[in-house]
PDB file of N, CA and C in Angstrom:
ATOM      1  N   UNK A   1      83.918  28.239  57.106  1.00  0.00           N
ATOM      2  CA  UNK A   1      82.643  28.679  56.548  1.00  0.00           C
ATOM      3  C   UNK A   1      81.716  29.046  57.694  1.00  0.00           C
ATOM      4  N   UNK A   2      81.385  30.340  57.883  1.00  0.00           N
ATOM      5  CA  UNK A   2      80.483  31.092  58.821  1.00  0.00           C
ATOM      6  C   UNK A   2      79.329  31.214  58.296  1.00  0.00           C
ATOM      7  N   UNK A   3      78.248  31.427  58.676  1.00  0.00           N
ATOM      8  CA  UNK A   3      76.772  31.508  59.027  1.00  0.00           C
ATOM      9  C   UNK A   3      76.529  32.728  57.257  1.00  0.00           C
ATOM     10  N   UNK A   4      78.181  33.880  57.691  1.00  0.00           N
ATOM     11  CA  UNK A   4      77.444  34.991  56.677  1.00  0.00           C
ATOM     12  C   UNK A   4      77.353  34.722  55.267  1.00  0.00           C
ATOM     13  N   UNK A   5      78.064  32.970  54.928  1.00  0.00           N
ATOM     14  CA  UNK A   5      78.091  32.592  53.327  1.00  0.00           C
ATOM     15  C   UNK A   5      76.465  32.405  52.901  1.00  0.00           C
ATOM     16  N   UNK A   6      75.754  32.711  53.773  1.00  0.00           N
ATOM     17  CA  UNK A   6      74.362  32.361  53.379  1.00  0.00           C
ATOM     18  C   UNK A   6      74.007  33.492  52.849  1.00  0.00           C
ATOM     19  N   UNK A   7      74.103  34.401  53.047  1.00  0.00           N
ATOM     20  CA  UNK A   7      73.057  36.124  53.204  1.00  0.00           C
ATOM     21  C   UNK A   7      72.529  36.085  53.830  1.00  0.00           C
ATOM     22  N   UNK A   8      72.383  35.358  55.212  1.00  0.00           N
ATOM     23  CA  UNK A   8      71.213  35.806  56.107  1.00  0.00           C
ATOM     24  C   UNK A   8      71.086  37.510  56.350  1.00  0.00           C
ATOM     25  N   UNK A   9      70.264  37.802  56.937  1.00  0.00           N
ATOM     26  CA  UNK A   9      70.051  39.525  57.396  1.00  0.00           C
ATOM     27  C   UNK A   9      70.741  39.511  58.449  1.00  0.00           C
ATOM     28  N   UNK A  10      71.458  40.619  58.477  1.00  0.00           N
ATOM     29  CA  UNK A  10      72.616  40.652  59.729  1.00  0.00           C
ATOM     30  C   UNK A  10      72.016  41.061  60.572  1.00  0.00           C
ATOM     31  N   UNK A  11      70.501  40.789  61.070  1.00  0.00           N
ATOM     32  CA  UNK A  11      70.057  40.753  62.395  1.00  0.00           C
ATOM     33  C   UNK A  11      69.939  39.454  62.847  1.00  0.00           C
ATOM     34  N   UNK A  12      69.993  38.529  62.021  1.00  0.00           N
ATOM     35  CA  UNK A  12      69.973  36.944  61.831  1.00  0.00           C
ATOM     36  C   UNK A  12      71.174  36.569  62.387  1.00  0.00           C
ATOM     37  N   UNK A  13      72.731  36.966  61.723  1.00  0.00           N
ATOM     38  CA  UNK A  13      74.041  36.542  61.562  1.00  0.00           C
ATOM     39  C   UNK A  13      74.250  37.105  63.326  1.00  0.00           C
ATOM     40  N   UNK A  14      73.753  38.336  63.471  1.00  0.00           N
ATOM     41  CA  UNK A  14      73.865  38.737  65.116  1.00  0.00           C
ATOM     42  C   UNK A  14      73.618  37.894  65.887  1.00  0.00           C
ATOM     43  N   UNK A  15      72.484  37.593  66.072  1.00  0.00           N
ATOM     44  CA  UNK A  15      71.582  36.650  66.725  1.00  0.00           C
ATOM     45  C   UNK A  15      72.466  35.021  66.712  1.00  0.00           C
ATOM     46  N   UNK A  16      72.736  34.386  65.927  1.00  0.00           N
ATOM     47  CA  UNK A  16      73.425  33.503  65.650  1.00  0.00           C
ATOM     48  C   UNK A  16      74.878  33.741  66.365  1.00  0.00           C
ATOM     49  N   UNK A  17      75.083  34.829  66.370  1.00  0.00           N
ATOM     50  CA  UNK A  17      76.699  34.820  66.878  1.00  0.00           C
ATOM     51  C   UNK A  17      76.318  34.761  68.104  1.00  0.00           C
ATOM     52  N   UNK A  18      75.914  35.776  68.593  1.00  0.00           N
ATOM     53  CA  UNK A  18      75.386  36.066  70.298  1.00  0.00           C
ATOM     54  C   UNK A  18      74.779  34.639  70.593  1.00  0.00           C
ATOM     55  N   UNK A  19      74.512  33.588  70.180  1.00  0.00           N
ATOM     56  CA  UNK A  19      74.115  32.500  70.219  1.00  0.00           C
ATOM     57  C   UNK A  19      75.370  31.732  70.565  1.00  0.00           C
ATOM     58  N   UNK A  20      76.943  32.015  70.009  1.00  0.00           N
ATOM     59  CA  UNK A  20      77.689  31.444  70.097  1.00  0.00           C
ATOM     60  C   UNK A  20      78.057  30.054  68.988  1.00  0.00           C
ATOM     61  N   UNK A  21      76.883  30.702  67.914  1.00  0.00           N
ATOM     62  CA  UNK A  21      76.868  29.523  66.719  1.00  0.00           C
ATOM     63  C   UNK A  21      78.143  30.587  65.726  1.00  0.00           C
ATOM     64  N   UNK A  22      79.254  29.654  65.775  1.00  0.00           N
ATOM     65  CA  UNK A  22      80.141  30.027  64.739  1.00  0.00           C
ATOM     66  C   UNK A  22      80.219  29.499  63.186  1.00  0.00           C
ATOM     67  N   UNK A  23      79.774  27.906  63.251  1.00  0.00           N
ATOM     68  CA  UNK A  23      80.303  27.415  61.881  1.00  0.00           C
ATOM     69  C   UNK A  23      78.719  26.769  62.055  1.00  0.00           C
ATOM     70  N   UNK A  24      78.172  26.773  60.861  1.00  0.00           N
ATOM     71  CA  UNK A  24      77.300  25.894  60.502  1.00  0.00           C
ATOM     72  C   UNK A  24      77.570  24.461  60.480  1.00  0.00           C
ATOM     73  N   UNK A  25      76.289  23.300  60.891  1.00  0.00           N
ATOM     74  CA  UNK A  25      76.290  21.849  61.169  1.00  0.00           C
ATOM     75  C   UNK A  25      76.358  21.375  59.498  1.00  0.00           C
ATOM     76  N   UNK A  26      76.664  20.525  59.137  1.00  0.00           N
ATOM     77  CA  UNK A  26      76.239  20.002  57.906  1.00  0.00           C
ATOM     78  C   UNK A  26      75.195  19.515  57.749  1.00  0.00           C
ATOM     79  N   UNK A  27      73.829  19.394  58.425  1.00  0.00           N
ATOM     80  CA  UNK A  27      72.778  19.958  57.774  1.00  0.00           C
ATOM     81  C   UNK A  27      72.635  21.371  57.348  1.00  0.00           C
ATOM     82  N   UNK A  28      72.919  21.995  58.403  1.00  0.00           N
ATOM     83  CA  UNK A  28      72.437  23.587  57.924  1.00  0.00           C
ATOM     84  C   UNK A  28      73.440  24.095  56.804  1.00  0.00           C
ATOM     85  N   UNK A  29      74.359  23.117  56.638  1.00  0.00           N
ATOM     86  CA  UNK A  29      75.305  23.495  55.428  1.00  0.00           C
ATOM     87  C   UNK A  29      74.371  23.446  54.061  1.00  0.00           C
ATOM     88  N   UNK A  30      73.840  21.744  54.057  1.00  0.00           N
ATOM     89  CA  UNK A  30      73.142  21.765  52.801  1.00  0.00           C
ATOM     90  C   UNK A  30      71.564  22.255  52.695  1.00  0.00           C
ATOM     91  N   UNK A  31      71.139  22.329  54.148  1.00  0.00           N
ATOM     92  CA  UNK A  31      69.470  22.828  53.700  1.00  0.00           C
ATOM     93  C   UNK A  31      69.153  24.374  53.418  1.00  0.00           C
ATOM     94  N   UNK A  32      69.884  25.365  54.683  1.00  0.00           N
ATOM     95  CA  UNK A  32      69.587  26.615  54.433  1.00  0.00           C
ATOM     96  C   UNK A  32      69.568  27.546  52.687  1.00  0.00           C
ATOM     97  N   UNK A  33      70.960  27.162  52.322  1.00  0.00           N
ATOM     98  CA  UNK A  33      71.055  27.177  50.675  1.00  0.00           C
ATOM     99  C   UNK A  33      69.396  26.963  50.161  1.00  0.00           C
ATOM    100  N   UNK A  34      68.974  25.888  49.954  1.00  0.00           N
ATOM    101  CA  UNK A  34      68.270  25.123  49.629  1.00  0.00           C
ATOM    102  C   UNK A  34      66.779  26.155  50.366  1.00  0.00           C
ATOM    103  N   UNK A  35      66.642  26.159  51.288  1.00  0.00           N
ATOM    104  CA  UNK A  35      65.722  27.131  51.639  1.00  0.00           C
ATOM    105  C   UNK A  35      65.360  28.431  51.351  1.00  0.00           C
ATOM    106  N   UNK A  36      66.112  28.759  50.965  1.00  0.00           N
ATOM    107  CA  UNK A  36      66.629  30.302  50.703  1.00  0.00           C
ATOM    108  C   UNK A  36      66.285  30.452  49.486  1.00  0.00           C
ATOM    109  N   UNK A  37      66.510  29.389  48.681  1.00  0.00           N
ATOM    110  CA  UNK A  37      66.284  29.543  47.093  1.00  0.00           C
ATOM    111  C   UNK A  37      64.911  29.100  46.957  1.00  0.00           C
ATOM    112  N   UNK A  38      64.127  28.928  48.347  1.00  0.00           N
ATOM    113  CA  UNK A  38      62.509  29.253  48.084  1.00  0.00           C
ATOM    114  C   UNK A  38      62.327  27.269  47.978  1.00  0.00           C
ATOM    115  N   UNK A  39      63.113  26.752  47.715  1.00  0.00           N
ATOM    116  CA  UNK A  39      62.729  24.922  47.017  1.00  0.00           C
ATOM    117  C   UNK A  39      62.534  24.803  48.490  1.00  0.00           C
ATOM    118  N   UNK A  40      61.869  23.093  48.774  1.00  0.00           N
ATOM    119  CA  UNK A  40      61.420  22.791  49.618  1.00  0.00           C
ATOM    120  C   UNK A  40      62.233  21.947  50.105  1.00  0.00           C
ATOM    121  N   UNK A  41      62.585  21.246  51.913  1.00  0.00           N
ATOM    122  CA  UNK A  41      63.522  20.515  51.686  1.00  0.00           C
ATOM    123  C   UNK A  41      62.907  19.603  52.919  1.00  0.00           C
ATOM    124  N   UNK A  42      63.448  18.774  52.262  1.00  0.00           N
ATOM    125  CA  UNK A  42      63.280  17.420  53.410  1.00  0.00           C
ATOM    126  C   UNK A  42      64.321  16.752  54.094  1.00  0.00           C
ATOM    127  N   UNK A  43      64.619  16.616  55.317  1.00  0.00           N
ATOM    128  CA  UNK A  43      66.370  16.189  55.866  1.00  0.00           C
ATOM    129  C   UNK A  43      65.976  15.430  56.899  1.00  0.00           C
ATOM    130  N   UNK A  44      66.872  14.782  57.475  1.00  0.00           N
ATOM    131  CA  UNK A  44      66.461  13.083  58.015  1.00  0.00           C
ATOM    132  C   UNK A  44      68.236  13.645  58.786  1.00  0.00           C
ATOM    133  N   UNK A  45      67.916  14.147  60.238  1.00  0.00           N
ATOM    134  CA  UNK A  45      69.466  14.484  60.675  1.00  0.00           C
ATOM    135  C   UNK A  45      68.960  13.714  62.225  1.00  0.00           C
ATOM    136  N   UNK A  46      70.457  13.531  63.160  1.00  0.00           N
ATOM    137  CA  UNK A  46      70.261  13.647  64.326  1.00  0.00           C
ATOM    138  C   UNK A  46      69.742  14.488  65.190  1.00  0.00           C
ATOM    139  N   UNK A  47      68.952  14.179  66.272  1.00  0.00           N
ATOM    140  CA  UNK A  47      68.645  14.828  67.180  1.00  0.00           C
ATOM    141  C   UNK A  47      69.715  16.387  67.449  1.00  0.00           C
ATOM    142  N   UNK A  48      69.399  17.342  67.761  1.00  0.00           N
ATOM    143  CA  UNK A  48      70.527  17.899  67.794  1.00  0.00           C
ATOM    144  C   UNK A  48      71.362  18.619  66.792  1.00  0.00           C
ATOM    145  N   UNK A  49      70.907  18.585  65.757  1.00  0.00           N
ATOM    146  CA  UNK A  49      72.381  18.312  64.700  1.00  0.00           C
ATOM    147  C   UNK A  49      71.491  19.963  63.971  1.00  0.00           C
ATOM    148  N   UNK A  50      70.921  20.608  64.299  1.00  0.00           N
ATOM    149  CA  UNK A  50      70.366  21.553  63.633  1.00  0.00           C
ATOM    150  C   UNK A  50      69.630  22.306  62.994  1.00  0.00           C
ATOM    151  N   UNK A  51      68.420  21.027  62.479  1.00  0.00           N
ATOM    152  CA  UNK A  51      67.687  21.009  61.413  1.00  0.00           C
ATOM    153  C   UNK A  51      66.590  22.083  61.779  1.00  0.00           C
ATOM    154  N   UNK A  52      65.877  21.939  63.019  1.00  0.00           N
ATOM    155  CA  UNK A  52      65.394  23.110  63.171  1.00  0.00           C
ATOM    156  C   UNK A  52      65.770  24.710  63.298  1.00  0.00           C
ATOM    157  N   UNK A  53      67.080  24.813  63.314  1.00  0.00           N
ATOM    158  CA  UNK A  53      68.062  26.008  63.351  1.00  0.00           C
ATOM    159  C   UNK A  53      67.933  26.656  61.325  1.00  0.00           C
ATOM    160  N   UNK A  54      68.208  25.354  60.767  1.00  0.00           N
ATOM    161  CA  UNK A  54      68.109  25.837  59.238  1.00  0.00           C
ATOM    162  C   UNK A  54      66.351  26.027  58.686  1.00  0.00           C
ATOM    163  N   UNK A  55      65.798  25.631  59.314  1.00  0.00           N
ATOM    164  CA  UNK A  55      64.676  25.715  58.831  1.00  0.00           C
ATOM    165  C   UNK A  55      63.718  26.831  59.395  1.00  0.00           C
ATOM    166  N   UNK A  56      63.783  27.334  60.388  1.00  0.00           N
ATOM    167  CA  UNK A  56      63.870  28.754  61.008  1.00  0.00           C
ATOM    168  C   UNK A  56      64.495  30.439  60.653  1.00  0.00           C
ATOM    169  N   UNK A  57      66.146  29.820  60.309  1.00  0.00           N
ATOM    170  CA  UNK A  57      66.443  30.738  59.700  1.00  0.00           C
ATOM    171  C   UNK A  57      66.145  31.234  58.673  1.00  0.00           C
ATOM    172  N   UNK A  58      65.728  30.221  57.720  1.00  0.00           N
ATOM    173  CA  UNK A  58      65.690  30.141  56.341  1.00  0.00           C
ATOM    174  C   UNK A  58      63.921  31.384  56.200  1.00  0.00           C
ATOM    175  N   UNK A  59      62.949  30.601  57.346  1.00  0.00           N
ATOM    176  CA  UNK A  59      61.697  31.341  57.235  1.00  0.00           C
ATOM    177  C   UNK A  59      61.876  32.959  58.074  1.00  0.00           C
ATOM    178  N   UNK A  60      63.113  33.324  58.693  1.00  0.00           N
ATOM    179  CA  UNK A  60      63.274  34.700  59.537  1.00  0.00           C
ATOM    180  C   UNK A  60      63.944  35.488  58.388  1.00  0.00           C
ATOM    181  N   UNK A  61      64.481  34.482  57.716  1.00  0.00           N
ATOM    182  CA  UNK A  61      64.863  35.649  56.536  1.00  0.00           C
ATOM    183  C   UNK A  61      64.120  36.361  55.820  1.00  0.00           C
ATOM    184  N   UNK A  62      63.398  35.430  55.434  1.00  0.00           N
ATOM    185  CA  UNK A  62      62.483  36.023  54.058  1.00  0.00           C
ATOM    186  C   UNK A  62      61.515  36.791  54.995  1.00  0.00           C
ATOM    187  N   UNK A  63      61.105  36.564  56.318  1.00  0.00           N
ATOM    188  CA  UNK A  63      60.331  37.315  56.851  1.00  0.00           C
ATOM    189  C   UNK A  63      60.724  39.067  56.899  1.00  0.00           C
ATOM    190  N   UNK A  64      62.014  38.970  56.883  1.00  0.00           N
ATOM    191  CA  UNK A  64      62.713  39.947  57.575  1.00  0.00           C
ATOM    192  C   UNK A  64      62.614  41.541  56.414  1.00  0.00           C
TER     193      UNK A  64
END
């Protein structure tokens, strides 16, 4: 499961690759979904583990 099961905008999915991010963390598994569909989300992850990656993407999308 790659980054593009989301719909991000494939200036997003670029960016992410050229990043060298291949598979989404399991946060960004369950929040981005969740972001995307506009609901609000609250996640309690490790340091590290992504959370600001899903919660970024989620607001570059809709920006986009």
């Amino acid at each position: 499961m790659g980054f593009q099961v989301f719909g991000l905008h494939d200036s997003l999915l670029r960016a992410v690759k050229e990043l060298g991010f291949l598979q989404p963390t399991p946060i960004q598994k369950e929040a981005i979904p969740e972001g995307l569909s506009g609901r609000d989300v609250i996640a309690c992850a490790s340091t590290g583990s992504g959370k600001t990656a899903a919660f970024l993407l989620t607001i570059l999308h809709r920006l986009s």
